[in-house]
Protein backbone atom coordinates (compact mmCIF):
# COMPACT_ATOMS: atom_id res chain seq x y z
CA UNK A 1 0.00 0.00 0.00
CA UNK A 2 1.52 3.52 -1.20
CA UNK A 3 1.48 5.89 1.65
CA UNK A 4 -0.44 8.26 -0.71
CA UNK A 5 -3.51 5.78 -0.24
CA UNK A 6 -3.96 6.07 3.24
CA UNK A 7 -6.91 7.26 4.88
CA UNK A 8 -5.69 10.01 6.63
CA UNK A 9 -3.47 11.87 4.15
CA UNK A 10 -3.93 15.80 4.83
CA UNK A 11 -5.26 15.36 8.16
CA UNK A 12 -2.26 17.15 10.06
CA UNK A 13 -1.76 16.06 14.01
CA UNK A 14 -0.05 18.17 16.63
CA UNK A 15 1.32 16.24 18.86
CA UNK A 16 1.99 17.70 22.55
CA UNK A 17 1.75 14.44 24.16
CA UNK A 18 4.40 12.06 25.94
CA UNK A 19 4.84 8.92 27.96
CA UNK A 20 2.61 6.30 26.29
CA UNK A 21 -0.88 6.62 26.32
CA UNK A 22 -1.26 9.85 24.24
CA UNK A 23 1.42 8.96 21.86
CA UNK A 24 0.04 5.31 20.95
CA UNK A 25 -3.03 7.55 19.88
CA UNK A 26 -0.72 9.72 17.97
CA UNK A 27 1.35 6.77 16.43
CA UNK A 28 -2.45 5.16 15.25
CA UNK A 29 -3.30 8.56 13.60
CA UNK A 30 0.31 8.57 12.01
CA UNK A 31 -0.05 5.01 10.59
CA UNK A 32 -3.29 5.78 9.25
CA UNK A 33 -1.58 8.46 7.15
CA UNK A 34 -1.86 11.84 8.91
CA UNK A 35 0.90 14.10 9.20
CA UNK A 36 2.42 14.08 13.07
CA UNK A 37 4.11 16.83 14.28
CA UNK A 38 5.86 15.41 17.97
CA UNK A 39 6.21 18.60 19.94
CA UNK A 40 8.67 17.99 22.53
CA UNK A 41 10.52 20.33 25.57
CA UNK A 42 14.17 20.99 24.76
CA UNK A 43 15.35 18.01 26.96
CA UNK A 44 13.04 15.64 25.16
CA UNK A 45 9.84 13.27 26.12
CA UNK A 46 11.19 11.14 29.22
CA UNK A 47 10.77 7.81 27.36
CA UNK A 48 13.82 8.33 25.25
CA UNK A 49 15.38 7.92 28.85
CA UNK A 50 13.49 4.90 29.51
CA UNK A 51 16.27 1.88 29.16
CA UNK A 52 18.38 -0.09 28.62
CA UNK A 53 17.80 -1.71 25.69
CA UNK A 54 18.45 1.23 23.33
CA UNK A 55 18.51 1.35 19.18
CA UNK A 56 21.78 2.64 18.69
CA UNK A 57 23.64 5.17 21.14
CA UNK A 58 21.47 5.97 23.64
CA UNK A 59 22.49 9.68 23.79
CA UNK A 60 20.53 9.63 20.42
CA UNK A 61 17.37 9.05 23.05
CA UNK A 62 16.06 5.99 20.84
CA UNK A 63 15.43 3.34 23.87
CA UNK A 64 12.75 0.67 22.79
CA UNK A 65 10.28 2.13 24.94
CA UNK A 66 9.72 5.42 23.21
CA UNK A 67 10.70 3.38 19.72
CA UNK A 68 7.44 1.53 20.25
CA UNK A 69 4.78 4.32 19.96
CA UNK A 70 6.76 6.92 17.89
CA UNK A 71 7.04 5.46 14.46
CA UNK A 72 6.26 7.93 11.43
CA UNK A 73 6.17 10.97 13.52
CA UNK A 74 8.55 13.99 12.87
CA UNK A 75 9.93 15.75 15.93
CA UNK A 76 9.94 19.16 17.43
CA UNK A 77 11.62 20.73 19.93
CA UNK A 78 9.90 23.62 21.86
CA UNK A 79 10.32 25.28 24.94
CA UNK A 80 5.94 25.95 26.00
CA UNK A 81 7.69 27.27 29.01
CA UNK A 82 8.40 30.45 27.07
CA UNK A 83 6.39 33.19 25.64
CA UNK A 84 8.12 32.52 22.14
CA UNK A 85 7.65 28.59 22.63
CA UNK A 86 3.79 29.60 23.33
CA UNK A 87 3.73 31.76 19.93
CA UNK A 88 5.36 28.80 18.26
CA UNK A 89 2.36 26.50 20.04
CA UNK A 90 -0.21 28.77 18.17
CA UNK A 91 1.57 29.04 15.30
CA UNK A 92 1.63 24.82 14.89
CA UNK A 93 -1.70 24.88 15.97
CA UNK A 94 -3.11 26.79 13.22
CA UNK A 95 -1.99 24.56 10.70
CA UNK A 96 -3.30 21.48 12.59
CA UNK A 97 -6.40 19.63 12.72
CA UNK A 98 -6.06 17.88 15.84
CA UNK A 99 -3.74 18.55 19.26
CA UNK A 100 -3.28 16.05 21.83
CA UNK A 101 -1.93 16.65 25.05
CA UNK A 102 -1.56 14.60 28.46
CA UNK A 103 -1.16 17.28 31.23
CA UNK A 104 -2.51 18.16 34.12
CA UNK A 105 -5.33 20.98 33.63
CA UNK A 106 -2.64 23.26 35.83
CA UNK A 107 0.57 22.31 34.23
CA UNK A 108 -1.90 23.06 30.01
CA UNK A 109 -3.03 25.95 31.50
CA UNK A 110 1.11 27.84 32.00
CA UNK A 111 1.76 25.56 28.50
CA UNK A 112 -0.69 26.61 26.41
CA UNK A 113 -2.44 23.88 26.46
CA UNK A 114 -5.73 24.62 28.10
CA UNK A 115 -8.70 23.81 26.64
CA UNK A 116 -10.31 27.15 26.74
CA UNK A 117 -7.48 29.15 25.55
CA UNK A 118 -7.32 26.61 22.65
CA UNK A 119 -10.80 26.92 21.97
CA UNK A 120 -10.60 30.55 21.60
CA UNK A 121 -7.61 30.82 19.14
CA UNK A 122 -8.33 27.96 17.25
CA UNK A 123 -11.91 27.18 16.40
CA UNK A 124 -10.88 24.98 13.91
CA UNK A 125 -8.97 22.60 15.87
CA UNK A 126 -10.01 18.88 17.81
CA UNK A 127 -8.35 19.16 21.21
CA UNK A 128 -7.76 15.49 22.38
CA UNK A 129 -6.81 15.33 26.37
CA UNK A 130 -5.52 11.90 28.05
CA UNK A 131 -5.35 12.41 31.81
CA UNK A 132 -4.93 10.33 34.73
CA UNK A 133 -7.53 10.97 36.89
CA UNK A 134 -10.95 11.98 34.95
CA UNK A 135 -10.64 15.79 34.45
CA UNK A 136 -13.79 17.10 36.53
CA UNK A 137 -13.53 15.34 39.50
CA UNK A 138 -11.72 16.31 42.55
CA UNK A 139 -7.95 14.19 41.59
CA UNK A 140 -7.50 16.12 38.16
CA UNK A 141 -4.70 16.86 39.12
CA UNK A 142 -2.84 13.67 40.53
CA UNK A 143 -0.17 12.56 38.89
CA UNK A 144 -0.58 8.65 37.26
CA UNK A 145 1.11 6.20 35.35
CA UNK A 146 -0.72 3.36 34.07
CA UNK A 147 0.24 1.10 37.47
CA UNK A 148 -1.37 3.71 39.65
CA UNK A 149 -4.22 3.49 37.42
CA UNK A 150 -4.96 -0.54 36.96
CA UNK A 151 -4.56 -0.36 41.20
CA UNK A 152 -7.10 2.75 41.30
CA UNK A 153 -9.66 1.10 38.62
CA UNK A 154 -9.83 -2.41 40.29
CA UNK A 155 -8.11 -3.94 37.37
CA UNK A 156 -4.94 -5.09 40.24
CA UNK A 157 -7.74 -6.57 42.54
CA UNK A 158 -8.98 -8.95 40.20
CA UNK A 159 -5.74 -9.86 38.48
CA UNK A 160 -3.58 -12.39 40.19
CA UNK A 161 -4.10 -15.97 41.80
CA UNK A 162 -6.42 -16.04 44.48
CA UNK A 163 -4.14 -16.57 47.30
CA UNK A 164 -2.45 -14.00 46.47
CA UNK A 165 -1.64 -10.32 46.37
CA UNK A 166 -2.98 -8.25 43.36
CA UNK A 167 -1.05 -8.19 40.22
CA UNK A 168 -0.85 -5.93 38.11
CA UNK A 169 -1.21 -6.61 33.72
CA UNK A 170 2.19 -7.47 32.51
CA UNK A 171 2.03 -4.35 30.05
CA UNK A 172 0.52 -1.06 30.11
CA UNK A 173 -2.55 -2.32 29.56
CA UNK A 174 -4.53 1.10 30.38
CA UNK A 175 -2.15 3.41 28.01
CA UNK A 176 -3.00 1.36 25.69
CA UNK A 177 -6.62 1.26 25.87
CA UNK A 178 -7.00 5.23 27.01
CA UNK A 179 -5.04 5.76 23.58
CA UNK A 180 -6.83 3.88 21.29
CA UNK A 181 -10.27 5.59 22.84
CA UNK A 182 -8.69 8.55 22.83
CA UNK A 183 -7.29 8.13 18.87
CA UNK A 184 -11.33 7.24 18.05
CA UNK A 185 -13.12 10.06 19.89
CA UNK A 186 -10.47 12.56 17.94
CA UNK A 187 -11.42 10.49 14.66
CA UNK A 188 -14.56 11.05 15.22
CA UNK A 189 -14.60 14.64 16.38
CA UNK A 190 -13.13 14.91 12.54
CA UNK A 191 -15.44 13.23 10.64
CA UNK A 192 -18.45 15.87 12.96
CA UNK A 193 -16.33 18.65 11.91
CA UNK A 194 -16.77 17.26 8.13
CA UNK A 195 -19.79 16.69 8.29
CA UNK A 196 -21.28 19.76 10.39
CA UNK A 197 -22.37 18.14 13.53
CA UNK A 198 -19.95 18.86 16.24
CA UNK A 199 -19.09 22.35 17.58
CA UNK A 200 -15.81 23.93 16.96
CA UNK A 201 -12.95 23.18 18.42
CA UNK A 202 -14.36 20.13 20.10
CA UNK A 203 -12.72 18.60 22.50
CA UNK A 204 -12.63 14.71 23.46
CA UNK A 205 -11.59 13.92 27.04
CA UNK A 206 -10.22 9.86 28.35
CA UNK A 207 -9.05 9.03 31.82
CA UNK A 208 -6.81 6.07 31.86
CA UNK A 209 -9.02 5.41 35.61
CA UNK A 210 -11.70 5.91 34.19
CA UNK A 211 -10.63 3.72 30.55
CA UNK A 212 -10.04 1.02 33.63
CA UNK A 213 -13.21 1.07 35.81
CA UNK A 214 -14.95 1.09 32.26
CA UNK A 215 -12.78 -1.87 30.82
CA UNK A 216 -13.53 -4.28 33.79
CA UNK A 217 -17.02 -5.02 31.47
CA UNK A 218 -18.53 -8.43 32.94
CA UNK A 219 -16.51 -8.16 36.24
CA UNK A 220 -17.94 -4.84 37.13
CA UNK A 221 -21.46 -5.84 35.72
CA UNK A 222 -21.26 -9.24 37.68
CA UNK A 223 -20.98 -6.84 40.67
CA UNK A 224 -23.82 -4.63 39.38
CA UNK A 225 -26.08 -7.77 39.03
CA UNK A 226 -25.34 -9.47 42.25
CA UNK A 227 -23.39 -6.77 44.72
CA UNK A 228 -20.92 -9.37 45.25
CA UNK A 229 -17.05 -8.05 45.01
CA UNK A 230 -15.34 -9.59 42.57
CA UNK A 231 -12.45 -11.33 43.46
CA UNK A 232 -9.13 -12.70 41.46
CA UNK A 233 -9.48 -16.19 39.76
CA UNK A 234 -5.72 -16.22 38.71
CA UNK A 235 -6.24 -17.85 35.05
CA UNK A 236 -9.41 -19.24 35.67
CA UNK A 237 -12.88 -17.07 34.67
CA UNK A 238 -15.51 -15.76 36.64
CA UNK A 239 -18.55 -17.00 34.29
CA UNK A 240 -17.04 -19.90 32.49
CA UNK A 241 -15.65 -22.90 33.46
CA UNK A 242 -12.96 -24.67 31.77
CA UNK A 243 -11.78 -21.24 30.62
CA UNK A 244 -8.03 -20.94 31.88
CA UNK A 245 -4.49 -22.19 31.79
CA UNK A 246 -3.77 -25.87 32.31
CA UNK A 247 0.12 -28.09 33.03
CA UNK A 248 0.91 -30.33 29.96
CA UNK A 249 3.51 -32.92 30.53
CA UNK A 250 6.40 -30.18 28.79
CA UNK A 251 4.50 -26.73 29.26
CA UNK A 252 1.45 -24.90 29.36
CA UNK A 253 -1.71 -24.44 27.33
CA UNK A 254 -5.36 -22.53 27.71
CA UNK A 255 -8.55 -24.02 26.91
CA UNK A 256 -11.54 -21.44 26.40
CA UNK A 257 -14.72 -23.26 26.24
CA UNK A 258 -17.63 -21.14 25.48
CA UNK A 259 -20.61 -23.79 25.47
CA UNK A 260 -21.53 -26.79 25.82
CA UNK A 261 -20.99 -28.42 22.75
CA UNK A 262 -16.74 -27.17 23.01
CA UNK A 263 -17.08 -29.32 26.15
CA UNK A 264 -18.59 -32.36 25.48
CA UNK A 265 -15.87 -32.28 22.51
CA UNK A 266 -12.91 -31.22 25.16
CA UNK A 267 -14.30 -34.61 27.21
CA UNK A 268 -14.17 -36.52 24.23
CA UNK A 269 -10.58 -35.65 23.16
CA UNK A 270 -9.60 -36.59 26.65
CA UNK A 271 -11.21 -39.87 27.30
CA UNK A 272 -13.58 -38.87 29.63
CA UNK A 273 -17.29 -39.55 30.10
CA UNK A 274 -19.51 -36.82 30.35
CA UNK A 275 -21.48 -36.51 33.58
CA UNK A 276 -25.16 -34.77 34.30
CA UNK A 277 -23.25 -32.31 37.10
CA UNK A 278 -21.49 -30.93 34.21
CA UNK A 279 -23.74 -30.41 31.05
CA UNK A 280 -24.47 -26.92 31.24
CA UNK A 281 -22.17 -23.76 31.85
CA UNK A 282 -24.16 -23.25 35.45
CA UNK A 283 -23.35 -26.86 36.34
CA UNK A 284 -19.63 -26.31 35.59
CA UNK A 285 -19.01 -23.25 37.76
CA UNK A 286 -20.92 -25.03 40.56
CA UNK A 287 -19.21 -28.08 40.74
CA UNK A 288 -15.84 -26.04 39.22
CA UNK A 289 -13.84 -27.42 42.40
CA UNK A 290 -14.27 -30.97 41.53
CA UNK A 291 -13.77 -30.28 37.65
CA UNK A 292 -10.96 -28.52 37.01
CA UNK A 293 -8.69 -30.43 38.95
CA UNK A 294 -10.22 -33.93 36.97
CA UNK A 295 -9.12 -32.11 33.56
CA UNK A 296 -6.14 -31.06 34.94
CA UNK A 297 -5.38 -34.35 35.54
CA UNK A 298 -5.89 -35.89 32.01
CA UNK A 299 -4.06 -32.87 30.42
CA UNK A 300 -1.09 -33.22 32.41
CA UNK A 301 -0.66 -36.59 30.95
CA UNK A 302 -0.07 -35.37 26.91
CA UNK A 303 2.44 -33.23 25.33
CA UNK A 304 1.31 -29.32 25.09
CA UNK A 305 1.29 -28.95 21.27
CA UNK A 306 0.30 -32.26 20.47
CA UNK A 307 -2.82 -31.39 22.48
CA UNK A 308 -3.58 -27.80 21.23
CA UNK A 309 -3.25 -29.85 17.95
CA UNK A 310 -5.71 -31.99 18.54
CA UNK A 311 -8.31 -29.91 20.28
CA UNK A 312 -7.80 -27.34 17.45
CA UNK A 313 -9.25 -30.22 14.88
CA UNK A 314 -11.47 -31.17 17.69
CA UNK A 315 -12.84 -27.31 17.55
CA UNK A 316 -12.06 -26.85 20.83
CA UNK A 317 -10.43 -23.20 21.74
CA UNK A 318 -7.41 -23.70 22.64
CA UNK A 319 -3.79 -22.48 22.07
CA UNK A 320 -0.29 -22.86 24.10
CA UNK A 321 0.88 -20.22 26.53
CA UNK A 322 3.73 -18.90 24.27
CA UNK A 323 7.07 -17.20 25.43
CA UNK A 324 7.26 -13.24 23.72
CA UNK A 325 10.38 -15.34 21.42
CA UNK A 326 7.84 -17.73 20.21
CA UNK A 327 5.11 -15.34 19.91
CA UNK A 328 7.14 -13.36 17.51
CA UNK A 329 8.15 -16.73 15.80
CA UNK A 330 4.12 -17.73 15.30
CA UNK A 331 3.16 -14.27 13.76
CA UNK A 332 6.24 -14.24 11.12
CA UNK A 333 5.00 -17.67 10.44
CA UNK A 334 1.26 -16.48 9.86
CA UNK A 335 2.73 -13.51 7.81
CA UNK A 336 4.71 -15.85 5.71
CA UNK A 337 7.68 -15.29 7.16
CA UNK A 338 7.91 -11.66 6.93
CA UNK A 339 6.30 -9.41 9.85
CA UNK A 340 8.45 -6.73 11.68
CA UNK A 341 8.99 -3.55 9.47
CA UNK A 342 12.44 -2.16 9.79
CA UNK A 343 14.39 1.18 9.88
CA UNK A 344 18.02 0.12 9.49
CA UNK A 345 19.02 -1.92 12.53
CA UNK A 346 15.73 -0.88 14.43
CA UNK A 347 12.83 -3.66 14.39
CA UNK A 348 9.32 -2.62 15.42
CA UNK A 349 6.16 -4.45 15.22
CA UNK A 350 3.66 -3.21 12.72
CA UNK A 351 0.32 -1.82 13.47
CA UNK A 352 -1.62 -4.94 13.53
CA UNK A 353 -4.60 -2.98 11.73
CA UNK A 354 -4.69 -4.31 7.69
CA UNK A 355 -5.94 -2.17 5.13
CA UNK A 356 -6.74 -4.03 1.60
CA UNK A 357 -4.80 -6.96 3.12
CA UNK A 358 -1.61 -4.80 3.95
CA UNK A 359 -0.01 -4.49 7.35
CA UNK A 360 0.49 0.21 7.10
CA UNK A 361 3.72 1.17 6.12
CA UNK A 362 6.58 2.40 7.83
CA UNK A 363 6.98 5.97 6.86
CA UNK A 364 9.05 7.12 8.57
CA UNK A 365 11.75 5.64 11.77
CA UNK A 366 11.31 6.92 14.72
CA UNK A 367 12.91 10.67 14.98
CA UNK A 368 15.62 11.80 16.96
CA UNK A 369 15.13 14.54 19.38
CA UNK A 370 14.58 17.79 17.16
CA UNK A 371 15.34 15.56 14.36
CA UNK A 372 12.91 17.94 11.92
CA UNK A 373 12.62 21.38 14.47
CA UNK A 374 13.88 23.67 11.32
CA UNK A 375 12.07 22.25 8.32
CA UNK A 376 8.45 22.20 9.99
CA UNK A 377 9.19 25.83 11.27
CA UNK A 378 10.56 26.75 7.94
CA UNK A 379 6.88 24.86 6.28
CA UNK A 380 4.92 27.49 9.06
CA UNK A 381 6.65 30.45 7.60
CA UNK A 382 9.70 30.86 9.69
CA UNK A 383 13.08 32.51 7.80
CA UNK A 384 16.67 30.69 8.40
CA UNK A 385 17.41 33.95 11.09
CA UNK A 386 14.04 33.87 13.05
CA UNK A 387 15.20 30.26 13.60
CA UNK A 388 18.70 30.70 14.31
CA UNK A 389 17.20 33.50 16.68
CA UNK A 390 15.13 30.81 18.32
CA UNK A 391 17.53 28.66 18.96
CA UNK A 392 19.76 30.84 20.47
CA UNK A 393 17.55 31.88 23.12
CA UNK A 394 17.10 28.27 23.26
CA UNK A 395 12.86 28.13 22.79
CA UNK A 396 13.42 25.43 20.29
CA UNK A 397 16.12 22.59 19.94
C-alpha cells in the first residue's frame, strides 16, 4: 500500500503528548496516514530515557520504549515554558487539525495547552486530552502512570491468583486502551467537523481510571447484578468454566470453552465420560472445584502442542501459553515469514490494523530529538534567522 492511499493523508496532528498513552493515539493517527508533528521540551519526552535496551547510542534518546509508539512521527523541539515557545504553540496549531496533550489541567493551563485558551484561538482545531484521573472530579490533578491506574480502577484486585496479592497486567494495559479511545473520539470529532455536527474546536476527554473502571465489562457488571465483590481467579474465569491455563507434561496451554458443545468435545478428546453435574455452563461453575482439577489431571498426561493440535481439529479453543520469542516466531509464520517492518538496525512491530490486506507502512523511523525542528518551522513560515534566533535563546532545539 503507497502511503499516498492512506486514509488520513492531509489530516495534520499536533502532537503535545508524551509517555505512552497519548502517543500510541498519535502513532495510530500517524499510521493511518496523517501528518504528526511530535512537539517535545528541549530536553526531550522522558521515554527516550526509559532503558536499557536502546537502538543505537542511547544519547541519540532511541530506547525501545519510546521506539514503540513513535514510528512515522517527525519531531519538534519547543520550549511551551516560554512566551516565544507559546507563539510557536499557536503558530503549529493553526496549521493542525487535531492537538493532543496529556497534562494536568494546571501544568496546560502555564503551557498553552488549556482547553479554553485553545478553543478561543483555534476554532478549527479537535483538542484530544488523556489524563490520569478523569478531568472534573476532585484528583484532576494527581499525577498517574498506568500502574497507579490498573490499582485505582480495580483492574490489580482482580488480576492475580487467588491466594495471592494483586497483580498488576504485565504491560501497560490502560495506556494502551486510554489511547486507542482517545485516537477514536479525535477520529470522530473529525469526521463531525466534516460533516457539520460537532461544535468547533471540540474537545474529546479519556481518563486512563476511568478507561479502567470502564474496561472491567462483565466483572464490574457481575458486581452490578449481584453486589458481590469480585475477586481474582488467577487464570481461571468468573462465568465460564474450563476457561483458563492448564500443566501439559512439557508446558502450558489454555482451553476457552464457550458452550456446551466445546465441552462435550474437550471430554471426548480426553477420554472422559460426560457426567449430568457438568452439562451446562451453570453446572460447571458449581461443581468447578471438583472439575478442574479432573481435567487437569488428564491434560497433564499429553504433550502441550500435540494437544492444542488436537483440540484445534477437535474445535475446541485452545492455544499454548507462548514465550514473547515464540510469539514473535508464530506471527512471522502467519505472515509468511515476513512481519516486523524495519528502519536500518531498528525492528518494530507493525500496526496490527490491515488495510486491503496490507499491514500500514513504515513511513518514517522513529525521529531523533529535534530531528525535523527547522524544516516544519521553515513549512509554518519561519526565515533561516528567526530560527537561528530561536535557537539561540534556546525556545526550540
Amino acid at each position: 500500500m503507497g502511503a499516498g492511499r492512506l486514509p488520513l493523508e492531509g489530516i495534520r496532528i499536533l502532537d503535545c503528548a508524551r509517555v505512552y498513552a497519548g502517543p500510541i493515539a498519535t502513532m495510530l493517527l500517524a499510521d493511518l496516514g496523517a501528518e504528526v508533528w511530535k512537539l517535545e521540551p528541549p530536553d526531550g519526552d522522558e521515554t527516550r530515557r526509559w532503558g536499557p535496551p536502546y537502538w543505537g547510542d542511547p544519547a541519540e534518546g532511541l530506547s525501545a520504549y519510546y521506539a514503540t509508539v513513535n514510528r512515522n512521527k517527525r519531531s519538534i523541539a519547543v520550549d511551551l515554558k516560554t512566551d516565544a515557545g507559546r507563539d510557536l504553540l499557536d503558530r503549529l496549531a493553526e496549521r493542525s487539525d487535531v492537538l493532543f496533550h496529556n497534562f494536568r489541567p494546571s501544568t496546560a493551563a502555564r503551557l498553552g495547552l488549556d482547553g479554553e485558551r485553545l478553543r478561543r484561538r483555534h476554532p478549527q482545531l479537535v483538542v484530544a486530552h488523556v489524563g490520569g484521573f478523569p478531568g472534573s472530579g476532585a484528583d484532576a490533578e494527581r499525577p498517574a502512570y498506568d500502574l497507579v491506574a490498573q490499582a485505582v480502577s480495580g483492574l490489580m484486585a482482580v488480576t492475580g491468583e487467588p491466594d495471592g496479592p494483586p497483580m498488576k497486567v504485565g504491560v501497560a494495559l490502560l495506556d494502551l486502551a486510554a489511547g486507542l479511545q482517545a485516537a477514536i473520539g479525535a477520529l470522530a470529532a473529525l469526521l463531525g467537523r466534516e460533516r457539520g455536527r460537532t461544535p468547533a474546536a471540540a474537545q474529546v476527554s479519556v481518563s486512563l481510571v476511568e478507561s479502567g473502571v470502564t474496561s472491567l465489562t462483565n466483572v464490574l457488571a457481575n458486581l452490578l447484578a449481584s453486589g458481590e465483590e469480585p475477586r481474582r481467579w488467577g487464570n481461571g474465569h468468573p462465568d465460564i468454566v474450563p476457561y483458563q491455563a492448564f500443566a501439559a507434561r512439557d508446558g502450558h496451554l489454555v482451553v476457552a470453552v464457550g458452550n456446551d458443545q466445546q465441552f462435550a468435545q474437550l471430554l471426548a478428546e480426553l477420554g472422559m465420560d460426560p457426567e449430568p453435574d457438568y452439562a451446562t455452563n451453570p453446572l460447571r461453575l458449581a461443581n468447578r472445584a471438583r472439575l478442574i482439577p479432573a481435567l487437569a489431571a488428564r491434560i497433564a498426561q499429553r504433550g502441550r502442542d500435540e494437544l492444542v493440535t488436537a483440540l484445534e481439529a477437535a474445535d475446541v479453543p485452545a492455544g499454548p501459553v507462548n514465550n514473547v520469542s515464540e510469539a514473535l516466531l508464530a506471527m512471522e509464520a502467519a505472515h509468511g515469514g515476513a512481519w516486523l517492518q524495519s528502519a536500518g538496525a531498528m525492528r518494530l512491530a507493525p500496526d496490527a490494523i490491515q488495510l486491503d490486506e496490507n499491514h500500514l507502512p513504515l513511513r518514517r523511523p522513529p525521529p531523533r530529538l529535534g530531528e525535523h525542528t527547522d524544516a516544519i518551522l521553515a513549512e509554518i513560515g519561519l526565515h533561516a534567522d528567526e530560527i537561528a534566533n530561536l535557537r539561540g535563546q534556546r525556545v526550540v532545539a
